[in-house]
Protein backbone atom coordinates (compact mmCIF):
# COMPACT_ATOMS: atom_id res chain seq x y z
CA UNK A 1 35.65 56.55 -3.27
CA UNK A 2 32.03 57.18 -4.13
CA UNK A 3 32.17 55.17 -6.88
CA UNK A 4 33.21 52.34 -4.80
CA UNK A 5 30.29 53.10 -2.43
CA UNK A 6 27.66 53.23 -5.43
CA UNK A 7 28.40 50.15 -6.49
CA UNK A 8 28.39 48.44 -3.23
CA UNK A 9 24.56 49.93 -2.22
CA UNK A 10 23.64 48.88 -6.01
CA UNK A 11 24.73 45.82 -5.32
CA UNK A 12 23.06 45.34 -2.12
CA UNK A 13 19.75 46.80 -3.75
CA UNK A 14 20.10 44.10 -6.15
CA UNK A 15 20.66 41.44 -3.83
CA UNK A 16 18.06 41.86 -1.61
CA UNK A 17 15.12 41.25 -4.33
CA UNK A 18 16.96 38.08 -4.79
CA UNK A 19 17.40 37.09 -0.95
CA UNK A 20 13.76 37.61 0.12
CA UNK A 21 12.55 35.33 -2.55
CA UNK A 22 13.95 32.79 -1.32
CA UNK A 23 12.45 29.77 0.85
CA UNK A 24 14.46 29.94 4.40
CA UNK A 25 16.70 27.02 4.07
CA UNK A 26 15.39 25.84 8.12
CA UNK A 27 11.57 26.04 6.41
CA UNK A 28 12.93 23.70 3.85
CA UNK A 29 14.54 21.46 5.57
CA UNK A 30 11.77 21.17 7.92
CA UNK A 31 9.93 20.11 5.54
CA UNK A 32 12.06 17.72 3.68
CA UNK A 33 11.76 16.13 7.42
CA UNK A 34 8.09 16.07 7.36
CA UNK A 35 8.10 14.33 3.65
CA UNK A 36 10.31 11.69 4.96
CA UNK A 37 8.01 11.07 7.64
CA UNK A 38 5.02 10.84 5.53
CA UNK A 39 6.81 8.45 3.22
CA UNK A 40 7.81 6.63 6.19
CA UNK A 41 4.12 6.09 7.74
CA UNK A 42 3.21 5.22 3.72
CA UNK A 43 6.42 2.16 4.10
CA UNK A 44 4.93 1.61 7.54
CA UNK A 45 1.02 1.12 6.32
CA UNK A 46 2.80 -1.30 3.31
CA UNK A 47 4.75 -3.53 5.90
CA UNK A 48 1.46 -3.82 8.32
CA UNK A 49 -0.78 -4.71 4.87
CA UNK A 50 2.03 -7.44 4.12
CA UNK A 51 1.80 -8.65 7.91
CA UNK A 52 -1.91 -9.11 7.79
CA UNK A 53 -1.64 -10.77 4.33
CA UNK A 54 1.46 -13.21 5.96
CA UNK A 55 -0.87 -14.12 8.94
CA UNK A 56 -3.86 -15.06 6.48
CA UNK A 57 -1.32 -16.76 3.82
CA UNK A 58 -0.22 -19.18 6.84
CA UNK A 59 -3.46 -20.09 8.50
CA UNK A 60 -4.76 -20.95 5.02
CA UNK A 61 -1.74 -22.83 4.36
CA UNK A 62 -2.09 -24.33 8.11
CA UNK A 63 -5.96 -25.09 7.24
CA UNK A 64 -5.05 -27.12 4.23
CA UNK A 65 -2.64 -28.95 6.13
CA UNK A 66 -5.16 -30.40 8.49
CA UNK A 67 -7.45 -30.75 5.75
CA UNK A 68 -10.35 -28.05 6.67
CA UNK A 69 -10.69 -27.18 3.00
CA UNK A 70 -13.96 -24.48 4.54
CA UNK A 71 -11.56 -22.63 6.90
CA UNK A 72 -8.84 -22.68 3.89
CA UNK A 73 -11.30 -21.04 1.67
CA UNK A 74 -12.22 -18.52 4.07
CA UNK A 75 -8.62 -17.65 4.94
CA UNK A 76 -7.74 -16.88 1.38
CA UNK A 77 -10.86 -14.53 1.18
CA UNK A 78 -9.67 -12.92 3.81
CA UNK A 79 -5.78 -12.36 2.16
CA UNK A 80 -7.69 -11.61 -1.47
CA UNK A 81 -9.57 -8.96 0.77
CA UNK A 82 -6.54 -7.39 2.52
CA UNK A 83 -7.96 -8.64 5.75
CA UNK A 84 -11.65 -8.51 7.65
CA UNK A 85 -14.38 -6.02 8.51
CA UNK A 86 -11.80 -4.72 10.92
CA UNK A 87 -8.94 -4.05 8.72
CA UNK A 88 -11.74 -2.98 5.94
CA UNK A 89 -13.43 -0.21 8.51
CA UNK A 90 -9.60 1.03 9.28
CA UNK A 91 -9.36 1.29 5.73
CA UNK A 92 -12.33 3.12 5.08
CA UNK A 93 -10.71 5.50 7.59
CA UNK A 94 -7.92 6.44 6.29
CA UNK A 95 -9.86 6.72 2.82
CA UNK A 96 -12.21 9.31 4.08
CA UNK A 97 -9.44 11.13 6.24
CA UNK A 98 -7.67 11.65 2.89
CA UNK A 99 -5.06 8.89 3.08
CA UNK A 100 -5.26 7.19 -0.06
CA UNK A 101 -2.50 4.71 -0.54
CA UNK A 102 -3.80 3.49 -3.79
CA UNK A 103 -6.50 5.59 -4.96
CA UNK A 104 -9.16 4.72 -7.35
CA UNK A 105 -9.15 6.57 -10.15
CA UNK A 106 -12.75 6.64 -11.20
CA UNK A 107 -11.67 3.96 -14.08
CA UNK A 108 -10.99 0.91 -12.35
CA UNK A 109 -7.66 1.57 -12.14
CA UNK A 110 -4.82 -0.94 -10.53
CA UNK A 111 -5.73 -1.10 -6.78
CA UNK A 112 -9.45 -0.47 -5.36
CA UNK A 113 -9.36 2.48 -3.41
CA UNK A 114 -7.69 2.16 -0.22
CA UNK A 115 -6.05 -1.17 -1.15
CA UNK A 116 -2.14 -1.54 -0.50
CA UNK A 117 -0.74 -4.87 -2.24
CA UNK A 118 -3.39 -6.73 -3.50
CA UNK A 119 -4.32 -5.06 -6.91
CA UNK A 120 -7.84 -5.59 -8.70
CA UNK A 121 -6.93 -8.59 -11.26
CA UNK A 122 -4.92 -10.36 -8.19
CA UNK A 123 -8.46 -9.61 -5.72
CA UNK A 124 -10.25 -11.61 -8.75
CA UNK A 125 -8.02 -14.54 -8.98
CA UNK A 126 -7.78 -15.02 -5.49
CA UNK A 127 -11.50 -14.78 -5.12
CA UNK A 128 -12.01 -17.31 -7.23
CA UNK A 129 -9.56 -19.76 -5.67
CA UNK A 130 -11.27 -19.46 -2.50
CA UNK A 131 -14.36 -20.41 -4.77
CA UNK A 132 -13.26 -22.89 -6.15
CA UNK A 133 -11.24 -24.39 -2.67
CA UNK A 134 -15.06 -23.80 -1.15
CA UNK A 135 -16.65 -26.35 -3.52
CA UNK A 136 -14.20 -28.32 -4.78
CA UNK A 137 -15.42 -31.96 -4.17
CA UNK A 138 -11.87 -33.54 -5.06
CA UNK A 139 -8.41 -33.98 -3.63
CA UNK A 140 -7.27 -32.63 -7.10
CA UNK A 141 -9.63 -30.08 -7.42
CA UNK A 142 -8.62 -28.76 -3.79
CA UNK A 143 -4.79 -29.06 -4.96
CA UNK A 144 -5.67 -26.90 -8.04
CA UNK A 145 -7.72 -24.42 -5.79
CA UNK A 146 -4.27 -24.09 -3.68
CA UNK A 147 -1.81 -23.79 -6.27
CA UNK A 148 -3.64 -21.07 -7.88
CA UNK A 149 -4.06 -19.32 -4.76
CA UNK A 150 -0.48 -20.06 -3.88
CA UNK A 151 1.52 -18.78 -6.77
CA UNK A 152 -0.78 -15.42 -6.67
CA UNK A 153 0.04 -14.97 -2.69
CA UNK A 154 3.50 -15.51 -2.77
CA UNK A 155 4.03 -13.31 -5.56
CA UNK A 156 2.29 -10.48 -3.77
CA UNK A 157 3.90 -11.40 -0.55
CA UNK A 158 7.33 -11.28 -2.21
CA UNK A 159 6.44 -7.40 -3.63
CA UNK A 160 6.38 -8.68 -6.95
């Protein structure tokens, strides 16, 4: 019968090394929740950035409709731009608050810092559609402007 005993308290001794190096499962979990909600505000932040870009997408597209080619050009600014001083300042925010949903990396990386969908080489492109919408002189040169600015915006606004 002592044997029996022995074994069971070296047993236990053994076990108990074992149990208190372990994370309590309720910690974890807890924080598996907490990840999921961080993620969450991170999908949330994306589908706000692709609302702002929508808006500016249609009242460009509205703009060139009623031919005020000036508006048009300022409208896709504003998309290649993720939005206006407003958006920019919130931005800033969450930059300096340590929310960095594309960070720079120091190398002129992808996305400028802060930036959600429009990267650095789209930014350019668009930039220079608005340009060129701002002083084109010509019903062709103004359909050029748009279609260059068009097939960049609707591949960003279709996650691509």
């Amino acid at each position: 019968m002592s044997k029996k005993i022995l074994i069971v308290a070296c047993m236990a001794l053994f076990a108990l090394p074992l149990a208190a190096q372990k994370t309590p499962d309720s910690l974890a979990a807890a924080y598996d929740s907490l990840a999921d909600s961080i993620l969450a505000l991170r999908a949330a932040e994306s589908g706000f950035v692709l609302a702002i870009l929508d808006d500016h997408y249609r009242g460009a597209k509205r703009s060139m409709a009623r031919e005020e080619y000036d508006r048009t050009a300022a409208e896709m600014a504003l998309f290649a731009t993720e939005g206006d001083n407003a958006v920019a300042g919130i931005r800033k925010r969450l930059v300096e608050g340590g929310h960095h949903h594309n960070a720079d990396d120091g190398e002129g990386g992808t996305y400028e810092t802060g930036f959600v969908v429009v990267t650095r080489k789209a930014k350019k492109k668009l930039l220079e559609a608005s340009a060129a919408m701002r002083q084109a002189t010509t019903g062709d040169a103004r359909t050029a402007a748009w279609a260059d600015f068009d097939a960049i915006a609707a591949k960003l606004l279709a996650g691509e």
